[in-house]
Structures are given as structure tokens and as C-alpha cells.
C-alpha atoms as a PDB file:
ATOM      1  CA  UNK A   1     -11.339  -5.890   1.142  1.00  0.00           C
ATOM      2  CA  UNK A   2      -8.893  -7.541   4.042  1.00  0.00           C
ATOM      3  CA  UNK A   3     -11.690  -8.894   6.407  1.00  0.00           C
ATOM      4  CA  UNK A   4      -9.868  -8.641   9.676  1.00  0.00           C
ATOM      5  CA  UNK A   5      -6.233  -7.393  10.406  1.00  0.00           C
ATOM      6  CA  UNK A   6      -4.373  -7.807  13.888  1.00  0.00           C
ATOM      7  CA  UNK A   7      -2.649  -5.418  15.380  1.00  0.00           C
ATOM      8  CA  UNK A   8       0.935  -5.376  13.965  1.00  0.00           C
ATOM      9  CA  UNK A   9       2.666  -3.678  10.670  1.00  0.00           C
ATOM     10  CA  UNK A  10       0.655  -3.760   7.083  1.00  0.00           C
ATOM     11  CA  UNK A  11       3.409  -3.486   4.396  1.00  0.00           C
ATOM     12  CA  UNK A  12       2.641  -2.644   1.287  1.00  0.00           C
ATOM     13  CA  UNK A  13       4.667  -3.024  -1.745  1.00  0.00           C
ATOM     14  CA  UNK A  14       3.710  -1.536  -4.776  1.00  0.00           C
ATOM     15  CA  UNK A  15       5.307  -1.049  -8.254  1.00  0.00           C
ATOM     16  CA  UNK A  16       4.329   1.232 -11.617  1.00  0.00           C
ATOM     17  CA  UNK A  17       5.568   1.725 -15.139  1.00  0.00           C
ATOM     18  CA  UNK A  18       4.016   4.418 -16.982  1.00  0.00           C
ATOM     19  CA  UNK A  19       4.051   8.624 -16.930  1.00  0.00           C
ATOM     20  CA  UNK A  20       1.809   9.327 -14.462  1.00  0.00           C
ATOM     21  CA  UNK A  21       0.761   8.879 -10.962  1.00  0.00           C
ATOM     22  CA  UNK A  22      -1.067   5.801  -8.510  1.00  0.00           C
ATOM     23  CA  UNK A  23      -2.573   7.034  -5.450  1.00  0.00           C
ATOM     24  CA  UNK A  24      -3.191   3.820  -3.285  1.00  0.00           C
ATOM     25  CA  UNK A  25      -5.475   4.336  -0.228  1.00  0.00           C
ATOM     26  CA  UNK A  26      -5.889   1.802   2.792  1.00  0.00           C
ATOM     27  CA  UNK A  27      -9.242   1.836   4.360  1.00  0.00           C
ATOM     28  CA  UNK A  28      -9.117   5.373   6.438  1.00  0.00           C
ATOM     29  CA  UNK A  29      -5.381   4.152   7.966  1.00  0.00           C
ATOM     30  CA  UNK A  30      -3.594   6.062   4.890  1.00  0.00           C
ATOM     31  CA  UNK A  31      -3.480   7.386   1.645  1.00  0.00           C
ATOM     32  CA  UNK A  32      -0.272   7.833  -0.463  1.00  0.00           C
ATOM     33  CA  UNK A  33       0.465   8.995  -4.259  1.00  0.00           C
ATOM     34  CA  UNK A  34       3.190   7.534  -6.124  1.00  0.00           C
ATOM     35  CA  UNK A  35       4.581   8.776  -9.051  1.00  0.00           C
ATOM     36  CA  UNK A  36       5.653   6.437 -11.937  1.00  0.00           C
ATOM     37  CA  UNK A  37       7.832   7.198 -15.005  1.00  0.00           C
ATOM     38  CA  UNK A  38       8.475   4.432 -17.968  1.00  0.00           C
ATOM     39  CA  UNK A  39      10.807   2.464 -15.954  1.00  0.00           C
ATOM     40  CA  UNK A  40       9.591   0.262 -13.593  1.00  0.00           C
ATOM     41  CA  UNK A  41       9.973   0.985 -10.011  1.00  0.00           C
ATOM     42  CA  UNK A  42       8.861  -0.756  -6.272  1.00  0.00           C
ATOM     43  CA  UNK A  43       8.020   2.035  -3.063  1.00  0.00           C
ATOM     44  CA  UNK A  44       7.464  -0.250  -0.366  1.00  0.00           C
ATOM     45  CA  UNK A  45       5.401   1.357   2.729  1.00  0.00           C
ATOM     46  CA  UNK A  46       4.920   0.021   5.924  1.00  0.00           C
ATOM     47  CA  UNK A  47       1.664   0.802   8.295  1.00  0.00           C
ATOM     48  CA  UNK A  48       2.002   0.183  12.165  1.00  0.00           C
ATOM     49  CA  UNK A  49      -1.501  -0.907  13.764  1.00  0.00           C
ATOM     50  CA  UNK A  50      -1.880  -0.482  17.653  1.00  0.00           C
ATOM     51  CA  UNK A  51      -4.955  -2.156  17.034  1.00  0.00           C
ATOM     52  CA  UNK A  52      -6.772  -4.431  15.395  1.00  0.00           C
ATOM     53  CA  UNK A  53      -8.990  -3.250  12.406  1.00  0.00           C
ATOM     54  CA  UNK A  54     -11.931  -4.520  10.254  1.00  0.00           C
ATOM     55  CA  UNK A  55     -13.222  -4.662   6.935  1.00  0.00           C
ATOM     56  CA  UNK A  56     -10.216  -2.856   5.523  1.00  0.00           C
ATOM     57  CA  UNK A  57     -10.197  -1.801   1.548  1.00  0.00           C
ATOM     58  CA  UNK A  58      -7.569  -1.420  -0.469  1.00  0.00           C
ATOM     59  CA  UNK A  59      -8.034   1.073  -3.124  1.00  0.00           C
ATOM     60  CA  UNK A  60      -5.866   1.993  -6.486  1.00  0.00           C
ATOM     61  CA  UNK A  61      -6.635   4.501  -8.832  1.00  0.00           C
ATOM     62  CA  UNK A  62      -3.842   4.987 -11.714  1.00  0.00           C
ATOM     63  CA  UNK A  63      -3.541   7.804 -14.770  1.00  0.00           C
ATOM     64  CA  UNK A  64      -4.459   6.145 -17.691  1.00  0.00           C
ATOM     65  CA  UNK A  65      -1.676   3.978 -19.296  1.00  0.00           C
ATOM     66  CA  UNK A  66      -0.076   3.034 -16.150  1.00  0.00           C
ATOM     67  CA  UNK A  67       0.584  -0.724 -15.708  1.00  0.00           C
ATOM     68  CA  UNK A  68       0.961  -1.597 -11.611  1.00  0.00           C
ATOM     69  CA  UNK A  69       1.280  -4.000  -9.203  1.00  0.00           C
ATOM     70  CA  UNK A  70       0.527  -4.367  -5.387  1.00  0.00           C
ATOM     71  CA  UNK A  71       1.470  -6.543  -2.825  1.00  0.00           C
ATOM     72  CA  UNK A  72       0.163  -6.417   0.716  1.00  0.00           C
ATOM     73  CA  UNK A  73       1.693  -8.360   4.217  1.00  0.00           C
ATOM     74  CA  UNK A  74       1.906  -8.460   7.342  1.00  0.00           C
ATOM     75  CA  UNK A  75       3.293  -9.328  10.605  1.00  0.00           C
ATOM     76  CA  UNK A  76       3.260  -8.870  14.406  1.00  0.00           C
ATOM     77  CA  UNK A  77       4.995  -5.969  16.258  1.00  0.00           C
ATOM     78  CA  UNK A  78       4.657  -2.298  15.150  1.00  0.00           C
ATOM     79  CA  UNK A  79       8.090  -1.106  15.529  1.00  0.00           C
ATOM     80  CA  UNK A  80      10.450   0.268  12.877  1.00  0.00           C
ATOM     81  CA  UNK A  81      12.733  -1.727  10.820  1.00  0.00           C
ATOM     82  CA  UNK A  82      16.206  -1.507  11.688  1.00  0.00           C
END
């Protein structure tokens, strides 16, 4: 649970080895599913906040057998990378 978050850009990296799927859900800001083969791979996401937020969980729920990772950041400004 991420106590308080300012407004600005979450990013979340996240990576998976395994057959299968992770679905990885951010408090009620988003929910995405990844899908993961035997090779490792990273999908890095990135949130934009207008506003600050609270008591923010950070959910993963993998198929059996998968091995993952997940990294979360931030910083200020919610515009797109260039």
C-alpha cells in the first residue's frame, strides 16, 4: 500500500518469466494484464495523476509458475515522455 502519492506520473516497471499471464492492478487508477513466456521480459507503464491520491494498493496476481518482479516510481509532471 503507497500511503500518499502527489500528483505527477507513477511508473511502473514490471518483468515475468513463465507461460502464463500477471495482471497488476493499481488502486482503482488502472488495471493491466501482461503476458509472460519462458524468457524474461520488462513492460514498463507509466500512470499520469492530475491529482494527488491516497492509500493506493498495488496488487499482483500471476498463473501459477510464473516468477516476477515489480518496480514502482515516480516523479513530478504528468506529461508524456518524449
Amino acid at each position: 500500500m503507497i500511503p500518499s502519492i502527489k500528483a505527477g506520473t507513477i511508473a511502473v516497471a514490471t518483468e515475468c518469466a513463465g507461460e502464463g499471464k500477471t495482471i497488476i492492478m493499481v488502486g482503482k487508477l488502472t488495471t493491466y494484464t501482461i503476458p509472460c513466456t519462458t524468457t524474461p521480459s520488462t513492460t514498463y507503464n507509466e500512470i499520469g495523476l492530475g491529482s494527488s491520491k491516497q492509500h493506493v494498493p498495488i496488487t499482483v496476481t500471476a498463473s501459477a509458475g510464473i516468477h516476477w518482479g515489480l518496480s514502482v516510481g515516480w516523479r513530478p509532471g504528468h506529461e508524456r515522455p518524449s
